[in-house]
PDB file of N, CA and C in Angstrom:
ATOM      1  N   UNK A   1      18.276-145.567-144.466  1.00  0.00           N
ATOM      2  CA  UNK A   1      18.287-146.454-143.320  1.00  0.00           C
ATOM      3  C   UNK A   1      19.566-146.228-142.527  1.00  0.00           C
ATOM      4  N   UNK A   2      19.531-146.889-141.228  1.00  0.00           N
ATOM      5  CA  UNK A   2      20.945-146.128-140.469  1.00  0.00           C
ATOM      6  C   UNK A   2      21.736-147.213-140.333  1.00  0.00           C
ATOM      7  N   UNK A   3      22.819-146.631-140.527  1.00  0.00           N
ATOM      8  CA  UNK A   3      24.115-147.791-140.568  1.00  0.00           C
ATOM      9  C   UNK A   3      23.755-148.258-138.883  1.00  0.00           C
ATOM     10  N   UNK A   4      24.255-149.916-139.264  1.00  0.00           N
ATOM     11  CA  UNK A   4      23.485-150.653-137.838  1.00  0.00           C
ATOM     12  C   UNK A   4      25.286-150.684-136.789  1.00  0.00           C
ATOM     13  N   UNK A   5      26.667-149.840-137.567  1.00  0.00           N
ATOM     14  CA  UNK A   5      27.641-150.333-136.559  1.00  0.00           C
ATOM     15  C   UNK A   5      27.386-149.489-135.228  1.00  0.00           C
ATOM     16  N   UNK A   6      28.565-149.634-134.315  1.00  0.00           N
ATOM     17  CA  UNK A   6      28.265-149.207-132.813  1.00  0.00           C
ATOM     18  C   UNK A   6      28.451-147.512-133.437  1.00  0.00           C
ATOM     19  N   UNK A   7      27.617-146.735-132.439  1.00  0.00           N
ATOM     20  CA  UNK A   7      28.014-145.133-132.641  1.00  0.00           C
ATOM     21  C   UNK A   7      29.385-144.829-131.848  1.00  0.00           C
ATOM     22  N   UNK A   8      30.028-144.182-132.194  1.00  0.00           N
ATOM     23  CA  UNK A   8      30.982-143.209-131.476  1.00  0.00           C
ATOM     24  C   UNK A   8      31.058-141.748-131.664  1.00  0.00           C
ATOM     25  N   UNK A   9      31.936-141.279-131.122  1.00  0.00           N
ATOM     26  CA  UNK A   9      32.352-139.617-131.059  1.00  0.00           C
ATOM     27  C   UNK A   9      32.407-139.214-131.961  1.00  0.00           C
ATOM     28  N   UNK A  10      32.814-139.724-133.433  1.00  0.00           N
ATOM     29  CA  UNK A  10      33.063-138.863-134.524  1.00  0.00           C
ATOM     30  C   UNK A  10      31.533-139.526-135.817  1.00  0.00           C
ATOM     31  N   UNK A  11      31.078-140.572-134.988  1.00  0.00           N
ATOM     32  CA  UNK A  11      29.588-140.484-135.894  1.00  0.00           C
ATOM     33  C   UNK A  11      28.941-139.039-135.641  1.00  0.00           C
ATOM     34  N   UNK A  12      27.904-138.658-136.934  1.00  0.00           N
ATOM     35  CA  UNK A  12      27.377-137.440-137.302  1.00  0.00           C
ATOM     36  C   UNK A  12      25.748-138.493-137.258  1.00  0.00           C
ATOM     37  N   UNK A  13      24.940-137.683-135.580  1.00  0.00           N
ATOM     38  CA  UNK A  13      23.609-138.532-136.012  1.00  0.00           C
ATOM     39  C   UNK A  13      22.810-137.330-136.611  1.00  0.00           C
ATOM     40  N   UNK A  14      21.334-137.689-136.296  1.00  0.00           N
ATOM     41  CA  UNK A  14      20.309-136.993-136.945  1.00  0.00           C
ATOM     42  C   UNK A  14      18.990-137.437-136.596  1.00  0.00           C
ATOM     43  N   UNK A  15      17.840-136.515-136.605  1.00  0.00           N
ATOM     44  CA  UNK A  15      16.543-137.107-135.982  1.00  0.00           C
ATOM     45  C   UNK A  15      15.906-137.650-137.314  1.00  0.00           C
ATOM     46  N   UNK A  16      15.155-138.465-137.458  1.00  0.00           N
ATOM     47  CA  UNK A  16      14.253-138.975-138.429  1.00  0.00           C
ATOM     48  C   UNK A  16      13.770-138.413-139.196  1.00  0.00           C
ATOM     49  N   UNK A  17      12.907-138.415-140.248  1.00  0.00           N
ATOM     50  CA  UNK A  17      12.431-137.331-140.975  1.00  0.00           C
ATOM     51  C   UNK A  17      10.838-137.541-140.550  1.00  0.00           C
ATOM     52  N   UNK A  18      10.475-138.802-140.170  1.00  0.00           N
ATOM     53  CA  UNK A  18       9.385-139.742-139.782  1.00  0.00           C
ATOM     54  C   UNK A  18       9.158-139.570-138.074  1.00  0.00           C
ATOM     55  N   UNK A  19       9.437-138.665-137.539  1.00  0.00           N
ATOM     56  CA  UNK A  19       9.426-138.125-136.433  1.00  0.00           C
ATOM     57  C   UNK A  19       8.689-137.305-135.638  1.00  0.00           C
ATOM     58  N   UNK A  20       7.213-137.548-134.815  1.00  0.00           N
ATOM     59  CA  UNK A  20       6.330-136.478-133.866  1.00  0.00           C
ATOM     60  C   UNK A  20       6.418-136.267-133.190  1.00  0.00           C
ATOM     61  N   UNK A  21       7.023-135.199-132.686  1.00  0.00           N
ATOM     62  CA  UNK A  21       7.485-134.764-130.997  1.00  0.00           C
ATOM     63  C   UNK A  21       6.875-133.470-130.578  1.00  0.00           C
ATOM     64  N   UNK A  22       6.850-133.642-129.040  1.00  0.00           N
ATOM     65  CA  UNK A  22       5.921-132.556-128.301  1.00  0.00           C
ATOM     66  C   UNK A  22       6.769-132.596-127.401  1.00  0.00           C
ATOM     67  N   UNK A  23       6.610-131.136-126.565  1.00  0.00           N
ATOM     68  CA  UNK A  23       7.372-131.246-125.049  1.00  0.00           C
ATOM     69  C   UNK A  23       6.214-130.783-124.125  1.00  0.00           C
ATOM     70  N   UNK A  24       6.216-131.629-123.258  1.00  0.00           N
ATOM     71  CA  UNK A  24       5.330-131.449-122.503  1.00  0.00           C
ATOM     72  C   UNK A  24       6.348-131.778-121.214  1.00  0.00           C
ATOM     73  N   UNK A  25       5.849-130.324-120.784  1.00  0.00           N
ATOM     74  CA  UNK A  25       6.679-130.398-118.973  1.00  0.00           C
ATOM     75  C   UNK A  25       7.956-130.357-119.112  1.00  0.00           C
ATOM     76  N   UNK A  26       8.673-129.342-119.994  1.00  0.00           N
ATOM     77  CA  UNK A  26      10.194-129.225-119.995  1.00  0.00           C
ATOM     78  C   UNK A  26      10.601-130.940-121.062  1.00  0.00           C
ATOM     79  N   UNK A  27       9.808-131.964-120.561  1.00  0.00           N
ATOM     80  CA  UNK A  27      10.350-132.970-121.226  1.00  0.00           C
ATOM     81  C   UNK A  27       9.901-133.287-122.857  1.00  0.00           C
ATOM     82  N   UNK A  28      10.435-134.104-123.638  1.00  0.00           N
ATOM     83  CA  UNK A  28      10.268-134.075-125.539  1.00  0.00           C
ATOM     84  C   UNK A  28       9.567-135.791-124.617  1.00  0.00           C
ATOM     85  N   UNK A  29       8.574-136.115-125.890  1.00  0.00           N
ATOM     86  CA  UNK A  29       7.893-137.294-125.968  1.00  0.00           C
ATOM     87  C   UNK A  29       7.953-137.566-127.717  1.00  0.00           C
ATOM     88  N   UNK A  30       9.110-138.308-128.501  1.00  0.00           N
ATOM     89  CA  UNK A  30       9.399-138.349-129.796  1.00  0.00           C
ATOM     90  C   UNK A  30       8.129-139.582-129.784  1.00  0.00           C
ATOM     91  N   UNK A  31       7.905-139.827-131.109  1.00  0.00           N
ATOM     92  CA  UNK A  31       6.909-140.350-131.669  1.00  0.00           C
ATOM     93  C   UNK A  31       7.354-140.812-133.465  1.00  0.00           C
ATOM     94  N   UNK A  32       7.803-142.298-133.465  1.00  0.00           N
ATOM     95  CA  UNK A  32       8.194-142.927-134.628  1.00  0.00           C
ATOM     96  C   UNK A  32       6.561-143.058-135.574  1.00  0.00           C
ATOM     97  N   UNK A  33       6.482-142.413-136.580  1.00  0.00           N
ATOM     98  CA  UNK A  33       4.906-141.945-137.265  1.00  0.00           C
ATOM     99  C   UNK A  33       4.547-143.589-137.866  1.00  0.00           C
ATOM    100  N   UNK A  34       6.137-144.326-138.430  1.00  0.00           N
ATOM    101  CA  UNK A  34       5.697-145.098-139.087  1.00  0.00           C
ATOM    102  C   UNK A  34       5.654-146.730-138.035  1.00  0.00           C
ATOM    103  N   UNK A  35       6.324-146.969-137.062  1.00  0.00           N
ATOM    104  CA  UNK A  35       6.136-147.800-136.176  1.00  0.00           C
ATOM    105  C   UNK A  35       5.284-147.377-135.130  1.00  0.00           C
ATOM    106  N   UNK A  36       4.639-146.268-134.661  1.00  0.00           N
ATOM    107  CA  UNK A  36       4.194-146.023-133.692  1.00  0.00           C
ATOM    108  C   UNK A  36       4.862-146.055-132.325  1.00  0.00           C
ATOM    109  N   UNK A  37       5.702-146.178-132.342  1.00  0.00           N
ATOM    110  CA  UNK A  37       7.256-146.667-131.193  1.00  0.00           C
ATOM    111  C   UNK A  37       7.034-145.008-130.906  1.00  0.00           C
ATOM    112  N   UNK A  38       6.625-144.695-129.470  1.00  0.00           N
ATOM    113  CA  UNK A  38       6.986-143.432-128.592  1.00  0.00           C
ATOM    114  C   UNK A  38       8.127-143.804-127.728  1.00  0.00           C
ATOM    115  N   UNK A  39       8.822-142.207-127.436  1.00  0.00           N
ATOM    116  CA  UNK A  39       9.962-142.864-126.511  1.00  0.00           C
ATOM    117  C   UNK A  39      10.083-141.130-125.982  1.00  0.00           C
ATOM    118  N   UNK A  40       9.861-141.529-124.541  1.00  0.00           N
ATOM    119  CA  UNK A  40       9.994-140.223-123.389  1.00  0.00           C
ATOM    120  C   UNK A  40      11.439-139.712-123.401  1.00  0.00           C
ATOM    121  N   UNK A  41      11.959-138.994-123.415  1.00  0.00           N
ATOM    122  CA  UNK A  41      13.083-138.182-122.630  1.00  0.00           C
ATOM    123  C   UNK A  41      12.968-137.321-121.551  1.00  0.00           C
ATOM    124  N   UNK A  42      13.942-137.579-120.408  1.00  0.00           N
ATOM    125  CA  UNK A  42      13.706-136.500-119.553  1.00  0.00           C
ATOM    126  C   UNK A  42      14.424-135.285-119.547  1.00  0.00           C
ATOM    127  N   UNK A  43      14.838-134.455-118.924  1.00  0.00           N
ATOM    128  CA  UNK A  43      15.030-133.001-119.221  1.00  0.00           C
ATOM    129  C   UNK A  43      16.721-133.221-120.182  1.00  0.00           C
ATOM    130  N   UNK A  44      17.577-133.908-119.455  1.00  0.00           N
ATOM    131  CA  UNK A  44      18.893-133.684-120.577  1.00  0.00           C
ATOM    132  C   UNK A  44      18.540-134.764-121.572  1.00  0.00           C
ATOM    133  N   UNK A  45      17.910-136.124-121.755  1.00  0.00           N
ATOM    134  CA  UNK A  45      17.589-136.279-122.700  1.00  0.00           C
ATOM    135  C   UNK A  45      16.782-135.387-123.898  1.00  0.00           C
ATOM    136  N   UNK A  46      16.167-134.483-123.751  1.00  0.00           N
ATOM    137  CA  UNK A  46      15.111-133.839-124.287  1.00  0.00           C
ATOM    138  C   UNK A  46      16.534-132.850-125.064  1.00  0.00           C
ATOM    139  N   UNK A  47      17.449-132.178-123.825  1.00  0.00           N
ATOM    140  CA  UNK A  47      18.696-131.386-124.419  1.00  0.00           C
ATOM    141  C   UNK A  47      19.171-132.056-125.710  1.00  0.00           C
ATOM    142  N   UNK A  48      19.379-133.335-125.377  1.00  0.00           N
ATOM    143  CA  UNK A  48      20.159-133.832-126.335  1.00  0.00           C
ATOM    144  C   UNK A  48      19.621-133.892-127.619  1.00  0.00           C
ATOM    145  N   UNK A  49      17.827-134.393-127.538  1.00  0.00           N
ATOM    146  CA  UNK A  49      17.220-134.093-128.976  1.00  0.00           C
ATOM    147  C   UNK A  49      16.974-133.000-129.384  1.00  0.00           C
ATOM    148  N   UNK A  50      17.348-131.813-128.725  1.00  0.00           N
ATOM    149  CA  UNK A  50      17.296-130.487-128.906  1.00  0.00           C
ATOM    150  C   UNK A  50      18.912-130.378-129.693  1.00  0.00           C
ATOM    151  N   UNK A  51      19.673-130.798-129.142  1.00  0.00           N
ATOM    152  CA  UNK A  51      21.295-130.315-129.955  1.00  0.00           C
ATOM    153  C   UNK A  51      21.456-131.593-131.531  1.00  0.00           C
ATOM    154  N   UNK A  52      20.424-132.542-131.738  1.00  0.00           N
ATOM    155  CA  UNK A  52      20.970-132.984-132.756  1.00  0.00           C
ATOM    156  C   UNK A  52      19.481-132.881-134.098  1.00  0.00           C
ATOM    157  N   UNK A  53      18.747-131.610-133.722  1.00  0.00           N
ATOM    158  CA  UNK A  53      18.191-131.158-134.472  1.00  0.00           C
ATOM    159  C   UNK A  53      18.289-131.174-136.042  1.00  0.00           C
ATOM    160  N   UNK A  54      19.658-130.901-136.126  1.00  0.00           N
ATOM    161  CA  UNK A  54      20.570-131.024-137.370  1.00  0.00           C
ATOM    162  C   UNK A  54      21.454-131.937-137.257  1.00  0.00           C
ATOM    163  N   UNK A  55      22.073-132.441-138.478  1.00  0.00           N
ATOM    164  CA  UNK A  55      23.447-133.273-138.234  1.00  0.00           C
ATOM    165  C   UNK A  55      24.163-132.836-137.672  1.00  0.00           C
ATOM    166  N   UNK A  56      24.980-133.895-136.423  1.00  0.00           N
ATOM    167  CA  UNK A  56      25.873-133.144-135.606  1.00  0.00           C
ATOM    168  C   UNK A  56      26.636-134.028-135.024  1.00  0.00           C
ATOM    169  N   UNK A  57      27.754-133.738-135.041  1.00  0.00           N
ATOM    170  CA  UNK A  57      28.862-135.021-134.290  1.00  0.00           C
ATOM    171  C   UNK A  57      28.335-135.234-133.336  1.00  0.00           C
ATOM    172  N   UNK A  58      28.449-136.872-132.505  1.00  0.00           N
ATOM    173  CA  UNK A  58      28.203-136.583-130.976  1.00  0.00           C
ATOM    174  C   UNK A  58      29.270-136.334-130.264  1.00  0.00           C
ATOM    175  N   UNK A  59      30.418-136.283-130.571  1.00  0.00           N
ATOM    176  CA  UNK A  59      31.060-135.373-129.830  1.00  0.00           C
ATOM    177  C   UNK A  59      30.981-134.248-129.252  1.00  0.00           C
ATOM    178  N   UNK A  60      30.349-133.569-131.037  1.00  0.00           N
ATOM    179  CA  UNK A  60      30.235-132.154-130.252  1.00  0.00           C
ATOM    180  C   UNK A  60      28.808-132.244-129.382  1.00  0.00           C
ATOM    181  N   UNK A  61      27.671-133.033-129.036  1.00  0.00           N
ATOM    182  CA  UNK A  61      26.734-133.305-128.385  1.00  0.00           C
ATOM    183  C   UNK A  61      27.298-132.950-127.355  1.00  0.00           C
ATOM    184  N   UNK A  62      28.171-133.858-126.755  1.00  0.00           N
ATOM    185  CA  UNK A  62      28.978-134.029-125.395  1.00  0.00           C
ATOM    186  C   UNK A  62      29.954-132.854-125.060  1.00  0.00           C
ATOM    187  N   UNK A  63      30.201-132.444-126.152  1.00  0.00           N
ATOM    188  CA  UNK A  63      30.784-131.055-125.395  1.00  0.00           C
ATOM    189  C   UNK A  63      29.831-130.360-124.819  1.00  0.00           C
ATOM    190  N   UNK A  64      29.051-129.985-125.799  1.00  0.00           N
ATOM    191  CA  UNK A  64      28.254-129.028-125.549  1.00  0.00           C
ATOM    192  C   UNK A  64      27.593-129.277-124.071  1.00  0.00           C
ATOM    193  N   UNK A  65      27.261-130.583-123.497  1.00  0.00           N
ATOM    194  CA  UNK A  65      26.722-131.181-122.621  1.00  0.00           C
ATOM    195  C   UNK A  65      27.526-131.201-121.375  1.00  0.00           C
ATOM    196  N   UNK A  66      28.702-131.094-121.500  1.00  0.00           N
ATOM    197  CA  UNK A  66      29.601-131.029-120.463  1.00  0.00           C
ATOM    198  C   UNK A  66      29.703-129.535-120.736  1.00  0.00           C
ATOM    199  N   UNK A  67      29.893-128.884-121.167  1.00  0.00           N
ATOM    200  CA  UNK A  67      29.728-127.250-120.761  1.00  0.00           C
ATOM    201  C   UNK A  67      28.811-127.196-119.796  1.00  0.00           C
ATOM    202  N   UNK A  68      27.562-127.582-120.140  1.00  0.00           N
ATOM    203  CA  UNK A  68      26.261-127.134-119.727  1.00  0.00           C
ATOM    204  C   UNK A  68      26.063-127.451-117.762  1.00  0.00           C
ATOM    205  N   UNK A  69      26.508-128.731-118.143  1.00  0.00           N
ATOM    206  CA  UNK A  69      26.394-129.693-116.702  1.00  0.00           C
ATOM    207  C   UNK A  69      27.392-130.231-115.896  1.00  0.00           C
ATOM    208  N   UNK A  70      27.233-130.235-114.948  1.00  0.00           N
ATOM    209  CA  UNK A  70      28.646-130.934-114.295  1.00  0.00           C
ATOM    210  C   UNK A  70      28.454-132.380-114.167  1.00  0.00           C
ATOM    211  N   UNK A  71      29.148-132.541-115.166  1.00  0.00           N
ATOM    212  CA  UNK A  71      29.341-134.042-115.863  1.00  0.00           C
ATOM    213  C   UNK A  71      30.854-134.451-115.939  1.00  0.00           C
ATOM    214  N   UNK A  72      31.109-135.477-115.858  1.00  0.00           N
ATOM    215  CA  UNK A  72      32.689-136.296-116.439  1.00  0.00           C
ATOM    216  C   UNK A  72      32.605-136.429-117.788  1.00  0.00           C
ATOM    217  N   UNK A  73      33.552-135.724-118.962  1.00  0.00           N
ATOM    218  CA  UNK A  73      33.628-136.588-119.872  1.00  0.00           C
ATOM    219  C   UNK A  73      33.413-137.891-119.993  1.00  0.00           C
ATOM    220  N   UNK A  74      34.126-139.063-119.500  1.00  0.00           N
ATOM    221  CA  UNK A  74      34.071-140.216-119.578  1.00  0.00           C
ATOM    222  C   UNK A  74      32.089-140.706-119.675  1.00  0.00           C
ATOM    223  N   UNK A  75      31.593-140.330-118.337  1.00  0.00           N
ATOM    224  CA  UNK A  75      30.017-140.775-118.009  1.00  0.00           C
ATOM    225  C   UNK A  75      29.485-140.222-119.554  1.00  0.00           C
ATOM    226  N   UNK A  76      29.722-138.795-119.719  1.00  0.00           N
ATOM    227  CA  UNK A  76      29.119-138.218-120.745  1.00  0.00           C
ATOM    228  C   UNK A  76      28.811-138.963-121.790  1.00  0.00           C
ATOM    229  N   UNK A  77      30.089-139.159-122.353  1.00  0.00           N
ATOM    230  CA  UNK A  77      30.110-140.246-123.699  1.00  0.00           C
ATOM    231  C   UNK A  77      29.697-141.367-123.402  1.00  0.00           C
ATOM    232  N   UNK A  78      29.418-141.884-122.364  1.00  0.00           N
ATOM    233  CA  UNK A  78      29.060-143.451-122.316  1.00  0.00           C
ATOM    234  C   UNK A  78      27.234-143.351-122.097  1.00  0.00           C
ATOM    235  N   UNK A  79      27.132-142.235-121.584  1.00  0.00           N
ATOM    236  CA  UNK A  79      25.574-142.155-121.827  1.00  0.00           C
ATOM    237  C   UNK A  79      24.898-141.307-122.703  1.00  0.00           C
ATOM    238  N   UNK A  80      25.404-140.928-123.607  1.00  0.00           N
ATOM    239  CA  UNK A  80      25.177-140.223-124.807  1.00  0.00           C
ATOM    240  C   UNK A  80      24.895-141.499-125.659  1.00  0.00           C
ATOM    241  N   UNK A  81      25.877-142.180-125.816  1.00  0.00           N
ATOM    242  CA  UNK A  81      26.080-143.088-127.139  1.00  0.00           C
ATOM    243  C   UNK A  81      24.586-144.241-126.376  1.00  0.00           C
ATOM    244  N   UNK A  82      24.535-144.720-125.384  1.00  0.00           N
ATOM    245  CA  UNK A  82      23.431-145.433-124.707  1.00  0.00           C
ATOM    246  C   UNK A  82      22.401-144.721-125.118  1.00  0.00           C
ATOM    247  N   UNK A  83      22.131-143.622-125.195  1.00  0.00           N
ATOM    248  CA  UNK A  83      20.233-142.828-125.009  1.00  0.00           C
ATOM    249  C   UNK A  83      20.594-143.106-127.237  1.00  0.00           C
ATOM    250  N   UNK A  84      21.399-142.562-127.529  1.00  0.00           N
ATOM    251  CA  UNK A  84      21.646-142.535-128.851  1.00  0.00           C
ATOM    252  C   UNK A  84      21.403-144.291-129.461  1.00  0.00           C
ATOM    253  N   UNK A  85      22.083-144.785-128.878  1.00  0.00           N
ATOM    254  CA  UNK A  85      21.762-146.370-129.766  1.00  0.00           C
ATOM    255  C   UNK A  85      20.368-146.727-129.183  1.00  0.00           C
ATOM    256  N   UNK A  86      19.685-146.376-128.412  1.00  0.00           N
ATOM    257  CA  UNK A  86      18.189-146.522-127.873  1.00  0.00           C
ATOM    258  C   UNK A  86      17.221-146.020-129.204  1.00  0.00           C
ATOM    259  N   UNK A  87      17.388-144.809-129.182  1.00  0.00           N
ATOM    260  CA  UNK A  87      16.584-144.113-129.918  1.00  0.00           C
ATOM    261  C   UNK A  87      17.155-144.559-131.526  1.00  0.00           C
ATOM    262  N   UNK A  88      17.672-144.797-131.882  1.00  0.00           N
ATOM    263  CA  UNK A  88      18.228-145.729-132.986  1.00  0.00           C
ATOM    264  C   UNK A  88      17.611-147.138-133.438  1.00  0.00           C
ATOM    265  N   UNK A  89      17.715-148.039-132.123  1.00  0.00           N
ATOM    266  CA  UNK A  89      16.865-149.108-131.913  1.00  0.00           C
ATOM    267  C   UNK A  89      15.272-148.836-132.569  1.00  0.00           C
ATOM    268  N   UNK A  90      14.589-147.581-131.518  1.00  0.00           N
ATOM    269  CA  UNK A  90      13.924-147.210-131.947  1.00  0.00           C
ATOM    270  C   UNK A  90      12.959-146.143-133.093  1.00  0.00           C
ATOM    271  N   UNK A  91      13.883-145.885-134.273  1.00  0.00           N
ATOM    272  CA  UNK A  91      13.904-145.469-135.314  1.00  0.00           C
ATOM    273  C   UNK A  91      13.606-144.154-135.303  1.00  0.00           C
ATOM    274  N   UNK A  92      14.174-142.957-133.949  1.00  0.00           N
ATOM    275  CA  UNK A  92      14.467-142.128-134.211  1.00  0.00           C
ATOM    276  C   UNK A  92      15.014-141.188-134.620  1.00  0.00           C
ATOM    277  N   UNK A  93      16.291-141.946-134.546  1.00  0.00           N
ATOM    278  CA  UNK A  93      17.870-141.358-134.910  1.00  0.00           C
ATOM    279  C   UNK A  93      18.266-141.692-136.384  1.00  0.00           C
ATOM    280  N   UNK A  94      19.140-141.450-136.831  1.00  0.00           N
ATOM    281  CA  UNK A  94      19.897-141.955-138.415  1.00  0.00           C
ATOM    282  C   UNK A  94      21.423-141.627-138.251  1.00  0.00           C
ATOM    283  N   UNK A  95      22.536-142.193-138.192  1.00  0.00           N
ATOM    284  CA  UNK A  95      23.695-141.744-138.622  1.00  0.00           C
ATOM    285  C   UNK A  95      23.545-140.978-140.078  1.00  0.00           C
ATOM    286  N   UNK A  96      24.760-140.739-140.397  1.00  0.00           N
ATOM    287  CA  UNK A  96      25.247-140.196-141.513  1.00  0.00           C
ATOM    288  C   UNK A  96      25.815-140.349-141.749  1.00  0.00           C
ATOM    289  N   UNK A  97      27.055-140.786-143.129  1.00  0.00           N
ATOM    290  CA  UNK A  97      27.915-141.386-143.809  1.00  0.00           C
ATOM    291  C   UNK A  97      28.914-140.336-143.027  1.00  0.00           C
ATOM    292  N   UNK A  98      30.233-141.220-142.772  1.00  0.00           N
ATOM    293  CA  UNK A  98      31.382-140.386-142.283  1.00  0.00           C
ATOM    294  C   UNK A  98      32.242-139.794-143.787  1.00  0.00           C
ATOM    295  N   UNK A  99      32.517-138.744-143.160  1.00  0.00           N
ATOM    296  CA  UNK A  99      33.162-137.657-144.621  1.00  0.00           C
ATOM    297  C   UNK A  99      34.698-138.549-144.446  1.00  0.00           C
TER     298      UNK A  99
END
Protein backbone atom coordinates (compact mmCIF):
# COMPACT_ATOMS: atom_id res chain seq x y z
CA UNK A 1 0.00 0.00 0.00
CA UNK A 2 1.46 3.59 -0.56
CA UNK A 3 2.67 5.63 2.12
CA UNK A 4 -0.30 8.31 2.35
CA UNK A 5 2.60 11.41 3.34
CA UNK A 6 2.91 14.44 0.80
CA UNK A 7 5.36 13.29 -2.26
CA UNK A 8 8.49 15.22 -2.87
CA UNK A 9 11.73 15.25 -4.98
CA UNK A 10 13.54 12.62 -3.29
CA UNK A 11 10.30 10.16 -3.01
CA UNK A 12 11.04 7.02 -5.39
CA UNK A 13 7.31 6.40 -7.07
CA UNK A 14 6.17 3.50 -9.16
CA UNK A 15 3.16 2.34 -11.35
CA UNK A 16 0.86 -0.29 -9.76
CA UNK A 17 1.23 -3.75 -10.37
CA UNK A 18 -2.82 -3.69 -10.73
CA UNK A 19 -2.51 -1.43 -13.67
CA UNK A 20 -4.25 -1.45 -17.65
CA UNK A 21 -2.97 0.98 -19.89
CA UNK A 22 -3.27 1.71 -23.62
CA UNK A 23 -2.13 4.71 -25.64
CA UNK A 24 -4.32 5.75 -27.83
CA UNK A 25 -3.49 9.00 -29.87
CA UNK A 26 0.04 9.67 -28.51
CA UNK A 27 -2.01 9.83 -25.15
CA UNK A 28 -1.79 6.62 -22.06
CA UNK A 29 -5.51 5.96 -20.67
CA UNK A 30 -4.22 3.96 -17.15
CA UNK A 31 -6.89 1.72 -15.88
CA UNK A 32 -6.96 0.74 -11.87
CA UNK A 33 -8.07 -3.37 -12.63
CA UNK A 34 -9.14 -3.53 -9.07
CA UNK A 35 -11.28 -0.19 -8.56
CA UNK A 36 -12.08 0.29 -12.06
CA UNK A 37 -10.89 4.08 -11.56
CA UNK A 38 -9.57 5.12 -15.36
CA UNK A 39 -7.55 8.18 -15.52
CA UNK A 40 -6.52 9.96 -19.06
CA UNK A 41 -3.14 11.60 -19.47
CA UNK A 42 -2.31 13.92 -22.04
CA UNK A 43 0.86 13.88 -24.06
CA UNK A 44 3.51 15.00 -21.06
CA UNK A 45 1.36 13.35 -18.69
CA UNK A 46 1.55 10.09 -20.67
CA UNK A 47 5.77 11.15 -20.66
CA UNK A 48 5.66 11.06 -17.23
CA UNK A 49 3.99 7.48 -16.96
CA UNK A 50 6.39 6.55 -19.49
CA UNK A 51 9.62 7.74 -17.19
CA UNK A 52 8.29 6.07 -13.95
CA UNK A 53 7.90 2.73 -15.57
CA UNK A 54 10.37 1.59 -12.99
CA UNK A 55 11.16 3.04 -9.61
CA UNK A 56 12.38 6.38 -10.02
CA UNK A 57 12.99 9.53 -8.04
CA UNK A 58 10.72 12.30 -9.06
CA UNK A 59 13.29 14.36 -9.21
CA UNK A 60 14.91 12.68 -11.62
CA UNK A 61 11.21 12.69 -13.45
CA UNK A 62 11.65 16.47 -13.53
CA UNK A 63 14.89 16.56 -14.78
CA UNK A 64 14.44 14.54 -17.28
CA UNK A 65 11.25 16.72 -18.08
CA UNK A 66 12.91 19.91 -18.04
CA UNK A 67 15.55 18.66 -20.46
CA UNK A 68 12.89 17.66 -22.70
CA UNK A 69 10.61 20.89 -22.50
CA UNK A 70 10.85 24.35 -21.91
CA UNK A 71 9.68 24.33 -18.56
CA UNK A 72 10.74 26.25 -15.12
CA UNK A 73 12.02 24.06 -12.61
CA UNK A 74 9.89 25.56 -10.03
CA UNK A 75 6.25 24.87 -12.36
CA UNK A 76 7.92 21.47 -13.07
CA UNK A 77 7.99 20.19 -9.59
CA UNK A 78 4.81 21.67 -8.58
CA UNK A 79 3.04 19.88 -11.37
CA UNK A 80 4.72 16.72 -11.28
CA UNK A 81 4.03 16.13 -7.58
CA UNK A 82 0.03 17.37 -8.49
CA UNK A 83 -0.49 14.73 -11.62
CA UNK A 84 1.61 12.28 -9.08
CA UNK A 85 -0.61 12.70 -5.85
CA UNK A 86 -3.72 12.40 -8.42
CA UNK A 87 -2.81 9.24 -9.73
CA UNK A 88 -1.98 8.08 -6.17
CA UNK A 89 -5.42 9.20 -5.02
CA UNK A 90 -6.28 7.10 -7.69
CA UNK A 91 -4.37 3.88 -7.08
CA UNK A 92 -2.03 4.12 -9.76
CA UNK A 93 1.08 5.11 -8.34
CA UNK A 94 2.96 3.51 -5.08
CA UNK A 95 5.88 5.26 -3.36
CA UNK A 96 8.68 3.30 -2.15
CA UNK A 97 10.35 3.18 1.16
CA UNK A 98 13.14 5.93 1.23
CA UNK A 99 16.75 4.20 1.42
Amino acid sequence: MSDLSNLSMTSTIVRDAGVVEAEIDNEVVAINIETGNCYGLNPVGSRIWNLIAAPVRIGDVCAALISEYQVQPGTCEQQVLSLLEELRAEGLVSTLPER
